[in-house]
N, C-alpha and C. Protein backbone atom coordinates (compact mmCIF):
# COMPACT_ATOMS: atom_id res chain seq x y z
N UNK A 1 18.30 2.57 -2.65
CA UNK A 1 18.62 2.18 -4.00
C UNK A 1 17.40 2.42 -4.88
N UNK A 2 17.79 2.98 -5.81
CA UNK A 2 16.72 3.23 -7.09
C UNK A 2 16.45 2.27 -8.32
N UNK A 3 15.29 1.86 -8.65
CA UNK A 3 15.20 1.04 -9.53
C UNK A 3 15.30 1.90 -11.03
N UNK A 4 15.33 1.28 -12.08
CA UNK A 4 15.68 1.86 -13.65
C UNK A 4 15.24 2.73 -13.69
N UNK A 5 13.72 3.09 -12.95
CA UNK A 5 13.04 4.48 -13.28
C UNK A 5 13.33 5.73 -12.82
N UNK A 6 14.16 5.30 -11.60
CA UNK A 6 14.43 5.97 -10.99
C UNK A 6 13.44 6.78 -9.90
N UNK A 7 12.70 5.98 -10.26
CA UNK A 7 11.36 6.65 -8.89
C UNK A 7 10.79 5.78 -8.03
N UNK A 8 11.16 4.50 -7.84
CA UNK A 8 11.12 3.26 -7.03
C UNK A 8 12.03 2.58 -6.45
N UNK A 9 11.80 2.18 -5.26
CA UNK A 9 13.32 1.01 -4.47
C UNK A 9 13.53 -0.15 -5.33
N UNK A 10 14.76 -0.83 -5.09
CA UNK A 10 14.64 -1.63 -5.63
C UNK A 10 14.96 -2.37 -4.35
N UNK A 11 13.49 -4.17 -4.09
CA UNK A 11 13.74 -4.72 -3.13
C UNK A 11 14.30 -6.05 -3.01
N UNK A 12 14.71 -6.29 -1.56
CA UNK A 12 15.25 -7.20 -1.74
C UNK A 12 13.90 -8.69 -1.51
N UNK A 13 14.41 -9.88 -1.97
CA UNK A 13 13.59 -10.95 -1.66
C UNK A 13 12.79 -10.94 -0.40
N UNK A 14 11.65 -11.21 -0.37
CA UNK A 14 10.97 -10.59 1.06
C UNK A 14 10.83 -9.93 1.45
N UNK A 15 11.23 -8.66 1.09
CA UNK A 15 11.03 -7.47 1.49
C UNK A 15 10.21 -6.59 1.45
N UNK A 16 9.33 -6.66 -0.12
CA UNK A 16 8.44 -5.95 -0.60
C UNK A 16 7.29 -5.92 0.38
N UNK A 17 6.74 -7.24 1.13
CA UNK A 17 5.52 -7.84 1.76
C UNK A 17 5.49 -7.16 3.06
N UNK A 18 7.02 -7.31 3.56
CA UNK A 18 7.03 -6.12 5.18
C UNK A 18 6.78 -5.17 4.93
N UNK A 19 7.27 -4.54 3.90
CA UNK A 19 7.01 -3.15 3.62
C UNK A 19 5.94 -2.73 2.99
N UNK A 20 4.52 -3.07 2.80
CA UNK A 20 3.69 -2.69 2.47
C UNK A 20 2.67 -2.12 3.49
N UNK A 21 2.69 -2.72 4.45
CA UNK A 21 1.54 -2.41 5.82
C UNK A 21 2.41 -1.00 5.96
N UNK A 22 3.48 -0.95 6.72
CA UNK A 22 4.47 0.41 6.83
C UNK A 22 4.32 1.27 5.91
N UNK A 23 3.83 1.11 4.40
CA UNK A 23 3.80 2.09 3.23
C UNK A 23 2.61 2.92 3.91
N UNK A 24 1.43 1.87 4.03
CA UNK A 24 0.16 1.91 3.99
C UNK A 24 0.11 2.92 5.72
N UNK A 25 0.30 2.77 6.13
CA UNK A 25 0.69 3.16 7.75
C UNK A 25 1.31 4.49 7.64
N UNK A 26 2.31 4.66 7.20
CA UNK A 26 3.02 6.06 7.34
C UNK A 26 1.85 7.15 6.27
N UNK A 27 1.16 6.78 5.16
CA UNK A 27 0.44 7.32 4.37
C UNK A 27 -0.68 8.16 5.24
N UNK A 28 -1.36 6.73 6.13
CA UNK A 28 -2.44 6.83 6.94
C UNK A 28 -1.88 8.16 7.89
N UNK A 29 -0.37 8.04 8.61
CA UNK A 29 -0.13 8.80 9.79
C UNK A 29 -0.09 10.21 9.12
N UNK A 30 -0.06 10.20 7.99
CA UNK A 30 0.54 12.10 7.31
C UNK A 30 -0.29 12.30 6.66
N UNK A 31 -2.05 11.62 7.16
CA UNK A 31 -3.26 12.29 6.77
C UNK A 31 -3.47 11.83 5.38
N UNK A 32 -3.31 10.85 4.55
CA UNK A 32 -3.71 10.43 3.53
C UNK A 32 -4.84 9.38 3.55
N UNK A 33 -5.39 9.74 2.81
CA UNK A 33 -6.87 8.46 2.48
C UNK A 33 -6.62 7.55 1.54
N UNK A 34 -7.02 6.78 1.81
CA UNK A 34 -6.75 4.92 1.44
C UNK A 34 -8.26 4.28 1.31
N UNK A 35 -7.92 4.02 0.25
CA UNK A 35 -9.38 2.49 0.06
C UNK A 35 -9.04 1.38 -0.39
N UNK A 36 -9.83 0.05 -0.16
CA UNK A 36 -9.16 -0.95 -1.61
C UNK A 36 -10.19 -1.10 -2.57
N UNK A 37 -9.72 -1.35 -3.72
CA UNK A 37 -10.28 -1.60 -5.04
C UNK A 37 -10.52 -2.90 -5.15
N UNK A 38 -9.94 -3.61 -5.12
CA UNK A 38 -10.22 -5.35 -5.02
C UNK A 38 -9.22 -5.86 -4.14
N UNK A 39 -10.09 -7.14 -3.70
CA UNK A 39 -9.70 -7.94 -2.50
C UNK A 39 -10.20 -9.64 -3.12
N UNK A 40 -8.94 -10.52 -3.00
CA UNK A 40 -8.96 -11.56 -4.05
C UNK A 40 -8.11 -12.57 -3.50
N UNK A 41 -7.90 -14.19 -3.35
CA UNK A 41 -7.17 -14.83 -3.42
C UNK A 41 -5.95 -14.31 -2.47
N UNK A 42 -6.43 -13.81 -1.49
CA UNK A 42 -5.81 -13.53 -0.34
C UNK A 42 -4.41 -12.11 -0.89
N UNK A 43 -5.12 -11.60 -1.62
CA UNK A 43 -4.08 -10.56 -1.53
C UNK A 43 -5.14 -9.25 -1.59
N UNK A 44 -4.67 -8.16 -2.03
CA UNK A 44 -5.25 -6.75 -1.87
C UNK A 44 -4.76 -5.47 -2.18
N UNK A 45 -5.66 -4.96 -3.47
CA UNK A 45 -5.08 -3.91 -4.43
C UNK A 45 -5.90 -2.43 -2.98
N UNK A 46 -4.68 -1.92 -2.71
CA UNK A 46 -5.05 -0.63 -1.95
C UNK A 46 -5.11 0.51 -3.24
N UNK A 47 -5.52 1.56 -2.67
CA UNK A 47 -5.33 3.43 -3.41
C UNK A 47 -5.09 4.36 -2.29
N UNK A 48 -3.96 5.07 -2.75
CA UNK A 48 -3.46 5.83 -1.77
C UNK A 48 -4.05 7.59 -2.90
N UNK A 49 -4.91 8.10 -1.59
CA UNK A 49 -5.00 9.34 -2.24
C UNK A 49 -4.69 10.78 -1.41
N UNK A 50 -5.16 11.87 -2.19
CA UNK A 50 -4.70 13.03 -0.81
C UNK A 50 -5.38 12.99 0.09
N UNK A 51 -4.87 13.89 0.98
CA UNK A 51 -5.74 14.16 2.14
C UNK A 51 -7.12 14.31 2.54
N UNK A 52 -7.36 14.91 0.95
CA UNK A 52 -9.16 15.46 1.14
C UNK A 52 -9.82 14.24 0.63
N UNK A 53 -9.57 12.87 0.21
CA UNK A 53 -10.24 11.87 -0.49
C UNK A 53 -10.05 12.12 -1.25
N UNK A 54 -9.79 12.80 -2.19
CA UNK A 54 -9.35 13.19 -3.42
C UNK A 54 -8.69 12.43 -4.77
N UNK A 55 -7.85 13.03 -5.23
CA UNK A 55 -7.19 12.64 -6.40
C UNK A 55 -6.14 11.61 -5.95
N UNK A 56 -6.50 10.59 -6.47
CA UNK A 56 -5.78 8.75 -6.67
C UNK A 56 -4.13 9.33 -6.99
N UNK A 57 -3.40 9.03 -6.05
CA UNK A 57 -2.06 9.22 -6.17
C UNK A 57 -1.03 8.44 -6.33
N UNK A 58 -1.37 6.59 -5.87
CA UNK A 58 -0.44 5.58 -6.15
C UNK A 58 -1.32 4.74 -6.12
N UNK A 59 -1.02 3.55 -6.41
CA UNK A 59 -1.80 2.47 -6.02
C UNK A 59 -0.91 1.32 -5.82
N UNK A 60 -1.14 -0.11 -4.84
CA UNK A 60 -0.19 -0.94 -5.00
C UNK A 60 -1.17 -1.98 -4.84
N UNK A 61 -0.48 -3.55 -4.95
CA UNK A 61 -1.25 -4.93 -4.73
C UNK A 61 -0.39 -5.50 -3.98
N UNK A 62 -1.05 -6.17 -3.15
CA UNK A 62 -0.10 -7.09 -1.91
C UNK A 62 -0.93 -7.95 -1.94
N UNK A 63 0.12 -9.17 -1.60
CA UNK A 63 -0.46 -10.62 -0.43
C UNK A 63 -0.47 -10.23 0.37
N UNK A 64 0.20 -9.74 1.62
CA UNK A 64 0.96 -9.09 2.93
C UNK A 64 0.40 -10.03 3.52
N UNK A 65 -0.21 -10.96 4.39
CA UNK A 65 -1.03 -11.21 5.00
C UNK A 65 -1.53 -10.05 6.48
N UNK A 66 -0.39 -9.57 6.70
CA UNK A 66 -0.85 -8.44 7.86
C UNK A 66 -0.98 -7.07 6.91
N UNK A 67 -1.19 -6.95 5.95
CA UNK A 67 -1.58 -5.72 5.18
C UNK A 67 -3.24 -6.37 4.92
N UNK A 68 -3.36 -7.57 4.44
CA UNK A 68 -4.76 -8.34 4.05
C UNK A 68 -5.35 -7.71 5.63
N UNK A 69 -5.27 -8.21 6.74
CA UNK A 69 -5.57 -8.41 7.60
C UNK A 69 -6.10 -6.65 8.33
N UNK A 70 -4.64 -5.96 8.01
CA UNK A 70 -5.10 -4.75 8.30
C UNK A 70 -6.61 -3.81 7.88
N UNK A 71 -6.57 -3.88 6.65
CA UNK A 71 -7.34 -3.67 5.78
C UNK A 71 -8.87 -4.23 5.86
N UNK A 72 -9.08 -5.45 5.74
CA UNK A 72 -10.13 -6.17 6.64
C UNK A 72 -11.04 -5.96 7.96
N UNK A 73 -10.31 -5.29 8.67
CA UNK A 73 -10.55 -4.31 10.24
C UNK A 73 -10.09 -2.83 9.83
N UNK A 74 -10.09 -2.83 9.24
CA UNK A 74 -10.09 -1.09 9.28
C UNK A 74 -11.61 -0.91 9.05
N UNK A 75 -11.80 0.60 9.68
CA UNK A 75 -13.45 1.17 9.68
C UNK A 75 -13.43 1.36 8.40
């Protein structure tokens, strides 16, 4: 399902929070680079960029606690 913009899901209650580690995960598996920008009050703004480190391509903010957590232990 597409939200108004037509370029986003639209989720259901609870849903958004599972699905952020999995965003972050499938990005990681198809060679994309990831950093976070701020880390706050137990949540965590990631950047998803290309392959080469490169050019900033999405960005999102989560609580997740297993996205917090991931992120935290990553090298």
């Amino acid at each position: 399902m597409q939200g108004a913009g037509g370029d986003r899901p639209v989720r259901g209650a609870g849903q958004e929070a599972s699905d952020d580690l999995e965003r972050l995960t499938r990005w990681e598996a198809a060679g994309g680079a990831w950093w976070t920008v701020a880390v706050s009050g137990g949540g965590v703004t990631v950047v998803l960029a290309r392959c080469d480190g490169g050019e900033e391509v999405d960005r999102f903010s989560s609580d997740d606690p297993r996205l917090v957590a991931y992120v935290d232990t990553a090298p």
